[in-house]
C-alpha atoms as a PDB file:
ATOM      1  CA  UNK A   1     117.563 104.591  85.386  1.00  0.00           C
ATOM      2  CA  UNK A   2     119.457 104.818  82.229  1.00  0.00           C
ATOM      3  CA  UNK A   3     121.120 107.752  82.830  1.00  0.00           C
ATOM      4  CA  UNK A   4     124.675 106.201  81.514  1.00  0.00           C
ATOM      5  CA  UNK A   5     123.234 104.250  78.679  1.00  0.00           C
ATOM      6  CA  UNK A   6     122.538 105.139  75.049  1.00  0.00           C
ATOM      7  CA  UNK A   7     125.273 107.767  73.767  1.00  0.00           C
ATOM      8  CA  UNK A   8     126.369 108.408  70.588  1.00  0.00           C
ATOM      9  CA  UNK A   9     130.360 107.828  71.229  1.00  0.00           C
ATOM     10  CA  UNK A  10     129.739 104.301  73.055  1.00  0.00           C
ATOM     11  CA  UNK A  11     128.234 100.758  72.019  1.00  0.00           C
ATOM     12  CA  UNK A  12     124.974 102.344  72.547  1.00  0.00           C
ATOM     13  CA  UNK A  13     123.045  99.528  69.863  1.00  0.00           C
ATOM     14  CA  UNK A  14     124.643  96.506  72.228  1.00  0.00           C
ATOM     15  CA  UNK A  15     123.355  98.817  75.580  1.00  0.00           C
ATOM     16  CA  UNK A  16     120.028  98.311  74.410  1.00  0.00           C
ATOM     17  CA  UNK A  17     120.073  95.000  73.882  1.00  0.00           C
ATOM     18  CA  UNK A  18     121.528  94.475  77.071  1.00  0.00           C
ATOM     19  CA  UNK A  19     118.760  96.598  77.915  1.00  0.00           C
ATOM     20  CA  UNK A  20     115.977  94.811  76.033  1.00  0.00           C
ATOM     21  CA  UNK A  21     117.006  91.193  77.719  1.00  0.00           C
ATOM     22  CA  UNK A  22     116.760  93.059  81.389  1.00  0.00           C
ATOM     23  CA  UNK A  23     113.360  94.061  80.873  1.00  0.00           C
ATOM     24  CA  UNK A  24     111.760  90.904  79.024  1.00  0.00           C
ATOM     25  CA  UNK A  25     112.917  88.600  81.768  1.00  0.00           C
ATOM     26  CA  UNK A  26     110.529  90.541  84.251  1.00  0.00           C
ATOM     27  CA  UNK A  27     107.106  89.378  84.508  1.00  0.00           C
ATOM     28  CA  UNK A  28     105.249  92.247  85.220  1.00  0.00           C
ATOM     29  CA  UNK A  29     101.139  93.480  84.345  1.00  0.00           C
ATOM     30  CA  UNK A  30     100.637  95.084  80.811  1.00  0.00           C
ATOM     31  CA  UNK A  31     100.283  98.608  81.637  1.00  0.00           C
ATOM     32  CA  UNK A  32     103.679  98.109  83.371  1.00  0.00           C
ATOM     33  CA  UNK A  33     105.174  96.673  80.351  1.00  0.00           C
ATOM     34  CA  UNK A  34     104.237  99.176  78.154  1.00  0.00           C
ATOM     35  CA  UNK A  35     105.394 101.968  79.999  1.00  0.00           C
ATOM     36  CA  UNK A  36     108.784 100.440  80.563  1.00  0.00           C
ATOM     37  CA  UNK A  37     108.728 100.075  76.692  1.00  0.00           C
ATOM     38  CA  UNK A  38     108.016 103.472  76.107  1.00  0.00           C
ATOM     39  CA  UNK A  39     110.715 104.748  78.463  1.00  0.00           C
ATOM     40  CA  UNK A  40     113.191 102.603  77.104  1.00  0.00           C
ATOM     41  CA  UNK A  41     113.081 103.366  73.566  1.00  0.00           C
ATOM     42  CA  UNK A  42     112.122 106.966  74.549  1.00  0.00           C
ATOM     43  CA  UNK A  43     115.514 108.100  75.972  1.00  0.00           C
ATOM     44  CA  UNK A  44     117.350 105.764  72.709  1.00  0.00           C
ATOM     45  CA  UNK A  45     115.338 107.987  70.266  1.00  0.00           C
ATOM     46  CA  UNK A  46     116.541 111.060  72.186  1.00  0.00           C
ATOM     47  CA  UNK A  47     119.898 110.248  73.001  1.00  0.00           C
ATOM     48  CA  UNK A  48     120.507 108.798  69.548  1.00  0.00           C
ATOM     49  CA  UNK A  49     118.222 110.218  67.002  1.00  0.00           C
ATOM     50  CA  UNK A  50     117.056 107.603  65.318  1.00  0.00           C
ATOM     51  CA  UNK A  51     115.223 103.940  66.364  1.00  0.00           C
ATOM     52  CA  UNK A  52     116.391 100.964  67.736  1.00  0.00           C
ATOM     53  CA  UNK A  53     117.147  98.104  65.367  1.00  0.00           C
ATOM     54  CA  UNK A  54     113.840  96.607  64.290  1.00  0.00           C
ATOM     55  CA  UNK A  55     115.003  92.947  65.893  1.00  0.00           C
ATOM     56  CA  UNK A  56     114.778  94.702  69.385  1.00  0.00           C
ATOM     57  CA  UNK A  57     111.568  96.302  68.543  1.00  0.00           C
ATOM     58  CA  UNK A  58     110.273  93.160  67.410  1.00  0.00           C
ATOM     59  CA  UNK A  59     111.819  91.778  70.731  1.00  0.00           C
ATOM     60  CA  UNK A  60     109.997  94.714  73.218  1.00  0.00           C
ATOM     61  CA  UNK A  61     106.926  94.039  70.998  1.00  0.00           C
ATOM     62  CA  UNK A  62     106.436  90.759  71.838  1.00  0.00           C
ATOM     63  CA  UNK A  63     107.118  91.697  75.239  1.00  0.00           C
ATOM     64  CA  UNK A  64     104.047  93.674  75.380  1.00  0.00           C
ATOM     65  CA  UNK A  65     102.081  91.270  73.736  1.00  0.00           C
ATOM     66  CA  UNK A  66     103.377  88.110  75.584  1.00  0.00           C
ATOM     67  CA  UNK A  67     100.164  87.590  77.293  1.00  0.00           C
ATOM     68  CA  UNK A  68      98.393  87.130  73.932  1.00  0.00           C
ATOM     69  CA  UNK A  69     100.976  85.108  72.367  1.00  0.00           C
ATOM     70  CA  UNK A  70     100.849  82.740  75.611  1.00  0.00           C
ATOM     71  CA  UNK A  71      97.373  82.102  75.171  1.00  0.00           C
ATOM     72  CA  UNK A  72      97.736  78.557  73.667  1.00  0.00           C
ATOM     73  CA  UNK A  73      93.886  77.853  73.453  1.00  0.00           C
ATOM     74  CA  UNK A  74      92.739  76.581  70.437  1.00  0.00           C
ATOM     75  CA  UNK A  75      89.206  78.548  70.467  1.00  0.00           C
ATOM     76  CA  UNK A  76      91.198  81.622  70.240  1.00  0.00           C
ATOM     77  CA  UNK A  77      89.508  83.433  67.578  1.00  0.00           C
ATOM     78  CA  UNK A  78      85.940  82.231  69.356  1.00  0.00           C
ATOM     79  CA  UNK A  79      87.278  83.746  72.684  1.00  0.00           C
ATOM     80  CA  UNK A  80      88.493  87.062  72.175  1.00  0.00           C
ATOM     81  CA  UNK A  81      88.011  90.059  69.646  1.00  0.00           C
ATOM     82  CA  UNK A  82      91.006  90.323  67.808  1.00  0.00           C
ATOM     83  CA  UNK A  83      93.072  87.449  68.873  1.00  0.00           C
ATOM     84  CA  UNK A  84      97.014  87.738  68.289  1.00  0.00           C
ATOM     85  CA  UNK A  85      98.259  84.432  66.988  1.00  0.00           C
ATOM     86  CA  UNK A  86     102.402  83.357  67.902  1.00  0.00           C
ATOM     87  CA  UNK A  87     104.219  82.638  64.758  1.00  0.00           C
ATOM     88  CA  UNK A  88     103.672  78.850  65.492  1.00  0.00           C
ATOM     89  CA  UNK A  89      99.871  79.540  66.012  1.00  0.00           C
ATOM     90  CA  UNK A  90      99.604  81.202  62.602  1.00  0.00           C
ATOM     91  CA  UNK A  91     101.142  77.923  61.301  1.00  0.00           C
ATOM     92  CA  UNK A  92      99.211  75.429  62.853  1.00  0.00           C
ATOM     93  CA  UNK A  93      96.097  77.476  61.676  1.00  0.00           C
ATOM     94  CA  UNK A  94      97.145  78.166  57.644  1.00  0.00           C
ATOM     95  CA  UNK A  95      97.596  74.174  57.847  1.00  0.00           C
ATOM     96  CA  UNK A  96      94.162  74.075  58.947  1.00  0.00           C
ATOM     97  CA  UNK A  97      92.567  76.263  56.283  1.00  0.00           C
ATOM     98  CA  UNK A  98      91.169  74.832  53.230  1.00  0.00           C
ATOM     99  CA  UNK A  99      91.164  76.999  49.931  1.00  0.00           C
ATOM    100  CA  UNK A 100      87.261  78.011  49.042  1.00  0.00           C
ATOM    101  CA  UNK A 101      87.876  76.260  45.785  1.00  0.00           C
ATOM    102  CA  UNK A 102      88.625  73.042  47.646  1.00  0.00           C
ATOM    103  CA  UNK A 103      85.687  73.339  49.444  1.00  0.00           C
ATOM    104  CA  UNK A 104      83.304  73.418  46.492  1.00  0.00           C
ATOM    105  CA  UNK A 105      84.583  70.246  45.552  1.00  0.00           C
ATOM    106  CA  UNK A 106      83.848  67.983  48.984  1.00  0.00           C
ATOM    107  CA  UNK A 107      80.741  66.828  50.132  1.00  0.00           C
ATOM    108  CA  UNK A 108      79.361  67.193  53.379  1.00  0.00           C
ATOM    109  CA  UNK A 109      81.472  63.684  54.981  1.00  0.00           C
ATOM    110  CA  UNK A 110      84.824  66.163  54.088  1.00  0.00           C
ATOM    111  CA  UNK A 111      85.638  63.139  51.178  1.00  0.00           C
ATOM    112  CA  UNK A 112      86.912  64.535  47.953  1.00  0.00           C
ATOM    113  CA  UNK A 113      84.194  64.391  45.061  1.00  0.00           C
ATOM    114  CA  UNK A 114      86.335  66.286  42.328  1.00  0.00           C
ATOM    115  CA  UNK A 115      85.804  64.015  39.596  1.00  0.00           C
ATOM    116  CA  UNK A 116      88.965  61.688  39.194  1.00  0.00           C
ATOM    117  CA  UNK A 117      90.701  61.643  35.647  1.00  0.00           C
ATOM    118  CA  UNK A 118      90.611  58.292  33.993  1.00  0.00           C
ATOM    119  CA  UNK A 119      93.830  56.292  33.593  1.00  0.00           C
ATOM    120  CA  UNK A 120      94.497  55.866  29.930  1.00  0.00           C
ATOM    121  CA  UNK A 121      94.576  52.206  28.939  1.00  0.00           C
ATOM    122  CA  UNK A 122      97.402  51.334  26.134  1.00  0.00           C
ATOM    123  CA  UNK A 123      96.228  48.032  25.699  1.00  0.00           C
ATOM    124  CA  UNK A 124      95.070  48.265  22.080  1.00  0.00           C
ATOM    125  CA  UNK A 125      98.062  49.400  21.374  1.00  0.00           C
ATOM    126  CA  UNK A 126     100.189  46.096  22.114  1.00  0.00           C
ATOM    127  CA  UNK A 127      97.814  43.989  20.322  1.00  0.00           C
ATOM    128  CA  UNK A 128      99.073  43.455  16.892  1.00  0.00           C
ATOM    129  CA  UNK A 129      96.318  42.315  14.491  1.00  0.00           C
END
């Protein structure tokens, strides 16, 4: 399968990548994905000696993962065990989050009730006498 791919003398980090965009545009099961993951960056690590960049490991991770980071339901966390949240998940959900100390401060309508700072009045101070 990638018999010619991944030596030392050629563009072996742009073969992967090549690689990489092959293999993420299939839609195949999990255990299939992971497999072809493992091949992949086997033969790289043996044919190279070191890892891929970390962009395309980021890249075949994701792949693995893609049913989890499809999973745009907003009970996530209430739905499965150790839900994986897409970057733009995570985002949505930090926006969500209120500090603890915020939350000692609101009642139980969600209104503020920190105690609001008086305006200082300079009125006395115009007056002249």
């Amino acid at each position: 399968m990638y018999e010619d791919k991944f030596y030392p003398d050629g563009e072996y980090k742009q073969e992967f990548e090549e690689e990489v965009d092959v293999l993420i545009k299939k839609e195949q099961p999990l255990p299939w994905r992971i497999e072809a993951v493992k091949i992949l960056t086997d033969i790289y690590v043996q044919r190279i000696g070191e890892m891929p960049e970390s962009k395309q490991l980021e890249r075949l991770a994701n792949y693995i993962l893609s049913d989890e980071l499809k999973d745009r339901h907003p009970d996530k966390v209430a739905n499965t065990e150790y839900p994986i949240f897409s970057d733009v998940q995570l985002k949505v959900r930090q926006r969500r989050e209120v500090a603890f100390e915020k939350l000692e401060q609101m009642a139980t309508n969600a209104r503020d009730r920190k105690p609001k700072k008086q305006k200082k009045s300079y009125k006395h101070l115009s007056q002249t006498a």
